[in-house]
Protein backbone atom coordinates (compact mmCIF):
# COMPACT_ATOMS: atom_id res chain seq x y z
CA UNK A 1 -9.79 -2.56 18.67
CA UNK A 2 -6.65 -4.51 17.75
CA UNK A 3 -4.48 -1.18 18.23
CA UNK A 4 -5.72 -1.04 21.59
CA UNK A 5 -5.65 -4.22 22.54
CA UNK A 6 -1.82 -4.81 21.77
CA UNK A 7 -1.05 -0.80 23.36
CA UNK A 8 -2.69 -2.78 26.48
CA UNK A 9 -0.79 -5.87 26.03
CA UNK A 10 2.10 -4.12 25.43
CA UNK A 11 2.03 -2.42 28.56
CA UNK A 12 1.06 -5.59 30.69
CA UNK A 13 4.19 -7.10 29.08
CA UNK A 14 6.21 -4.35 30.27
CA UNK A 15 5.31 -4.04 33.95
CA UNK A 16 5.97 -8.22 34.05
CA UNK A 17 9.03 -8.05 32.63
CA UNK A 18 10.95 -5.40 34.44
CA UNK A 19 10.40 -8.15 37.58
CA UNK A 20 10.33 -11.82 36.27
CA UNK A 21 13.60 -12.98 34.69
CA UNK A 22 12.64 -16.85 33.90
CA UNK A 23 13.95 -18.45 30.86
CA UNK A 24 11.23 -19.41 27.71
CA UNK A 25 11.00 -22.60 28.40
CA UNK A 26 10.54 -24.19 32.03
CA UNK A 27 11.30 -27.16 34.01
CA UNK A 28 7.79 -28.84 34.74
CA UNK A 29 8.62 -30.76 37.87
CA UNK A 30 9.32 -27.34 39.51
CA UNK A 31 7.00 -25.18 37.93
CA UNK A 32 4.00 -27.29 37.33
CA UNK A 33 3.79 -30.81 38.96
CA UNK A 34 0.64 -31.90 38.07
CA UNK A 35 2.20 -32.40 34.38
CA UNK A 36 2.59 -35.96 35.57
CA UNK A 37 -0.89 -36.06 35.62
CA UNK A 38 -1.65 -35.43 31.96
CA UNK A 39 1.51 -37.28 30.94
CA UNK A 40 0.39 -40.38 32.57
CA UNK A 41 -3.20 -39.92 30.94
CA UNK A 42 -2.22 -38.34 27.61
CA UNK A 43 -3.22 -41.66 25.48
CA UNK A 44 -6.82 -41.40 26.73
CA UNK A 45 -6.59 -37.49 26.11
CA UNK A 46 -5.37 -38.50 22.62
CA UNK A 47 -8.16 -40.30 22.23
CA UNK A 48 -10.98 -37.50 23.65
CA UNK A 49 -9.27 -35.15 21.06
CA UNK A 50 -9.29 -37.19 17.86
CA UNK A 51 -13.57 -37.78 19.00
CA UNK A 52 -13.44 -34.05 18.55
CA UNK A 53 -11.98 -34.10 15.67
CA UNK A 54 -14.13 -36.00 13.72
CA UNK A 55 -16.52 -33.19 13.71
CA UNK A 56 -13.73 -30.50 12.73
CA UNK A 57 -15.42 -28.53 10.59
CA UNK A 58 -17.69 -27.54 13.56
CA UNK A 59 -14.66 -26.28 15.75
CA UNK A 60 -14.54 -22.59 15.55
CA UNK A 61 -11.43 -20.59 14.36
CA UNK A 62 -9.05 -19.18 16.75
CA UNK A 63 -9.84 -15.63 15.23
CA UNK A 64 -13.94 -16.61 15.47
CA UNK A 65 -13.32 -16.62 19.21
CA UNK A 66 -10.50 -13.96 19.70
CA UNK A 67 -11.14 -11.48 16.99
CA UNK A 68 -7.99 -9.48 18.37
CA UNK A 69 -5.85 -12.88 17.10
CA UNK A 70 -6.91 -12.71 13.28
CA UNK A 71 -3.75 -11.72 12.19
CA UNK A 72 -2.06 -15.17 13.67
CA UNK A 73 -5.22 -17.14 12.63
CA UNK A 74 -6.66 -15.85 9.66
CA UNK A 75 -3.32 -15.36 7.84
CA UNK A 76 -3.13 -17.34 5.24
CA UNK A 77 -6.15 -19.34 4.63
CA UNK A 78 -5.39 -22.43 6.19
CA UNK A 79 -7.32 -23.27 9.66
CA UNK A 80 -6.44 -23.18 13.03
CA UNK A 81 -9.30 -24.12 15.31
CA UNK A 82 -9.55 -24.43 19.05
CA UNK A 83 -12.23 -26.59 20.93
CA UNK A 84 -11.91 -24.79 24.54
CA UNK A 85 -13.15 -26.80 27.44
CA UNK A 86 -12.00 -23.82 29.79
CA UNK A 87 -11.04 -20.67 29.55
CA UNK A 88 -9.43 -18.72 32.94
CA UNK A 89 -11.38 -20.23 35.55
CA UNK A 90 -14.37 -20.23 33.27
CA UNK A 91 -15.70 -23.85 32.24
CA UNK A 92 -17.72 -24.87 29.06
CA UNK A 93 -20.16 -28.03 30.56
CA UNK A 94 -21.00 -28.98 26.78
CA UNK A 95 -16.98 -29.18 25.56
CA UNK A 96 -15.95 -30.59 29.04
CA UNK A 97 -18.68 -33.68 28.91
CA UNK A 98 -17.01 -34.69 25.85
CA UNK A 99 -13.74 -35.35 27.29
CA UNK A 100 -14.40 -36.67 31.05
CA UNK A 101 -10.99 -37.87 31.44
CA UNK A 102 -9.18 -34.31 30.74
CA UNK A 103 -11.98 -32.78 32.53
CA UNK A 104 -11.54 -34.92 35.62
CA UNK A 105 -7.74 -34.21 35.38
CA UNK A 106 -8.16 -30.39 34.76
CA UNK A 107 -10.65 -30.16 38.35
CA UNK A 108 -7.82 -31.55 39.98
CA UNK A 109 -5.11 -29.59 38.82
CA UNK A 110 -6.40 -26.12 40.20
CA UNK A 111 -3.26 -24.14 38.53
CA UNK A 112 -4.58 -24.79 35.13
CA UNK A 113 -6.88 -21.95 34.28
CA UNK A 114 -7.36 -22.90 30.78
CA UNK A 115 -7.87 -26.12 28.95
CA UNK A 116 -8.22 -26.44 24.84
CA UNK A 117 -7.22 -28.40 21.91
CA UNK A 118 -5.59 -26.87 19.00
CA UNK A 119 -5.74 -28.32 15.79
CA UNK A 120 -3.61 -27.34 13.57
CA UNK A 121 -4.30 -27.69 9.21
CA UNK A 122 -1.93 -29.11 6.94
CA UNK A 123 0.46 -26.07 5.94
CA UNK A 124 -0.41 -23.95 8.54
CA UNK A 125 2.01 -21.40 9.81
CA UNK A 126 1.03 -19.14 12.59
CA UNK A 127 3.72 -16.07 12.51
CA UNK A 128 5.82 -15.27 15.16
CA UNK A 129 4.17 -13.48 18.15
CA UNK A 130 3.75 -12.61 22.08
CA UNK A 131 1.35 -13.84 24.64
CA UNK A 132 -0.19 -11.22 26.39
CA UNK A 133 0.35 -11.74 30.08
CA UNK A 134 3.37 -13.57 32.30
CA UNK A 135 0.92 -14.51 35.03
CA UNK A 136 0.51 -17.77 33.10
CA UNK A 137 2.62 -20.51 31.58
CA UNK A 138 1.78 -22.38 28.66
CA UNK A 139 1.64 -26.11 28.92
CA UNK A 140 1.73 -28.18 25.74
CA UNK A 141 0.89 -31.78 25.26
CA UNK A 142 1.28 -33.41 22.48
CA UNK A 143 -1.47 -35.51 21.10
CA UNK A 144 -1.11 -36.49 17.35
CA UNK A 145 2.05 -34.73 15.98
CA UNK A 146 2.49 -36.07 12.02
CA UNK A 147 6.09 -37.30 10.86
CA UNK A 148 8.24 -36.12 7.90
CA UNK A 149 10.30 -38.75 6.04
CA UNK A 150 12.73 -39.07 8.36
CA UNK A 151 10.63 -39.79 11.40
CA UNK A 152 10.56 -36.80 12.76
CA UNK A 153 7.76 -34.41 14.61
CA UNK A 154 6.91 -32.34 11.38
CA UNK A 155 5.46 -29.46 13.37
CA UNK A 156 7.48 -27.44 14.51
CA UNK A 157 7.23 -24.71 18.21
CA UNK A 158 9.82 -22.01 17.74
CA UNK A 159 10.19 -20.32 21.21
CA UNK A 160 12.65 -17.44 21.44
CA UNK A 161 14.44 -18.36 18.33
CA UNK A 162 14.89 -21.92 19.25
CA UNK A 163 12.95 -24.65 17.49
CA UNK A 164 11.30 -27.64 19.35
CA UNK A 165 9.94 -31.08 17.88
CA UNK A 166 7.87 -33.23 20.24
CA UNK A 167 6.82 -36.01 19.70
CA UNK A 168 3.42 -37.75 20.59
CA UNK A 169 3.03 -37.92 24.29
CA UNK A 170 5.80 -35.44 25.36
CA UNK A 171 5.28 -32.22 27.44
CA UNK A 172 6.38 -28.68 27.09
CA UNK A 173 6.47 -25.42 29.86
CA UNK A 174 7.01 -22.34 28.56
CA UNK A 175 6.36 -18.68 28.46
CA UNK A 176 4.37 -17.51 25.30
CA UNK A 177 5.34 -13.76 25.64
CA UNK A 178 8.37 -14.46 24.40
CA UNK A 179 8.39 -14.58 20.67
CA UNK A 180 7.08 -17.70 18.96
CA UNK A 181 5.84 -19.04 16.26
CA UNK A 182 4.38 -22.39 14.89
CA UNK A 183 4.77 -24.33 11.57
CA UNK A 184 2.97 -27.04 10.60
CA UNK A 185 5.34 -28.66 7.43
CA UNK A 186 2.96 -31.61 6.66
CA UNK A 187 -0.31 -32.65 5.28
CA UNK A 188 -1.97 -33.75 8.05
CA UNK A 189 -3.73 -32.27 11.17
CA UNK A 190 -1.15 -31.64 14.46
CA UNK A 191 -3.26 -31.86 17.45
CA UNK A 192 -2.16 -30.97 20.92
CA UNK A 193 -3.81 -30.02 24.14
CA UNK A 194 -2.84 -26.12 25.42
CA UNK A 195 -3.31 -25.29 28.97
CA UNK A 196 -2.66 -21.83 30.84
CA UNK A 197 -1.45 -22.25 34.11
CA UNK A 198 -1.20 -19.91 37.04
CA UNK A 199 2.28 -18.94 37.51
CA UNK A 200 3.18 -19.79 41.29
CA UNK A 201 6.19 -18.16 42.99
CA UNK A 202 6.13 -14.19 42.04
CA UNK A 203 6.78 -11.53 44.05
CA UNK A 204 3.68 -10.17 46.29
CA UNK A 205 2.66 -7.61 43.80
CA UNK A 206 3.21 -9.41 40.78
CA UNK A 207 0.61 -12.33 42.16
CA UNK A 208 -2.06 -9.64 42.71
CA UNK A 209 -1.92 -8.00 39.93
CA UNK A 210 -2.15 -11.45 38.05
CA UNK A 211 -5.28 -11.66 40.18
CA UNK A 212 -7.00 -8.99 39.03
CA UNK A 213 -6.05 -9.56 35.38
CA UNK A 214 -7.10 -12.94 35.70
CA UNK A 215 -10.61 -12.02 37.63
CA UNK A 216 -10.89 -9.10 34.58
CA UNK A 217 -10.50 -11.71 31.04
CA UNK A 218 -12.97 -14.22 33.38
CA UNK A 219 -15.83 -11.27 33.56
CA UNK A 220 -14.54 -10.40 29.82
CA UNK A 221 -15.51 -14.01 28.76
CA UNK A 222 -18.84 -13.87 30.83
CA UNK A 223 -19.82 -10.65 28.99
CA UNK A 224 -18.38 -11.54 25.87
CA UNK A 225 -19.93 -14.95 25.42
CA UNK A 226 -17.73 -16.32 22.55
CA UNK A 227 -18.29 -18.91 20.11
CA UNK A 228 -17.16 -21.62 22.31
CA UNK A 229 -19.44 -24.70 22.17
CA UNK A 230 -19.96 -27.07 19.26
């Protein structure tokens, strides 16, 4: 299954890039305005997160839910668990009740197909890898980043060989099928909230295609029914 699944991914990455020639890492205002939206509502998102938290041990695994991402997830005993709240168009009523103020921000941002938290364990590294599919962009808020000595974000995003450090409250665009990878150099928990959002501006093809990709992982996640709710 995983052989096939990155052959597929492979492919998809292929056909995407020999037309889209955006950098990694995106300006927001143009590529996703509703940012402002999360950014100006990110405490009370903090706060709808850390709720979640409290009950960790319940949040599946990323590799529980994607068994195609054990490699990334299950690599080296340390967790990395996602509560989704949406997933391509699909939502999860249970997660979503728990956290009416993203909810209420994610129905009225209709670019954002996908809507989780990702919590992060103490030591964690997640190895460098490729998203699947350039239809999306990857938005990343940061909720609860922890601090090394010297005051700085001690979780680290490494996006196409260049390292980023947010700190709490700040807001990254990028594309995750360039190379990444994340390290989490502390001994506490890095929360932040990921959302996939529907790339605008593509040629005529390239948006239909997305389409259909996007229409085929929603029926996937009907049929598939994964692990999703705590």
């Amino acid at each position: 299954m995983n052989r096939l699944y990155e052959r597929c991914t492979g492919l998809m990455r292929r056909i995407y890039d020999r037309r889209l020639h955006d950098a990694p890492v995106l300006d927001a205002s143009r590529h996703f305005p509703d940012a402002g939206r999360f950014l100006a509502n990110w405490q009370a998102i903090r706060a709808e997160a850390l709720e979640v938290a409290a009950g960790l041990g319940r949040v599946p695994r990323f590799h529980e839910i994607m068994r195609e991402q054990a490699e990334i997830s299950d690599n080296d005993g340390r967790d990395w668990r996602m509560y989704i709240m949406q997933a391509y168009g699909v939502p999860f009523a249970r997660n979503l009740s728990r956290c009416p103020t993203l909810a209420s921000i994610v129905e009225a941002s209709p670019d954002v197909l996908s809507a989780s938290f990702s919590f992060l364990a103490p030591g964690k590294h997640v190895p460098p890898h490729r998203g699947p599919f350039r239809g999306i962009l990857r938005g990343y808020l940061v909720l609860s980043m922890p601090l090394d000595a010297n005051g700085l974000p001690a979780a680290t995003l490494t996006v196409d060989g260049h390292e980023h450090r947010l700190h709490d409250g700040e807001f990254m665009l990028w594309d995750d099928t360039f190379e990444h990878e994340v390290r989490n150099a502390s001994d506490e928990v890095r929360v932040v909230l990921l959302l996939d959002i529907r790339r605008r501006n593509m040629p005529r093809d390239m948006r239909l295609l997305s389409n259909a990709v996007i229409a085929l992982v929603r029926l996937g996640i009907y049929l598939r029914g994964p692990k999703i709710a705590v």
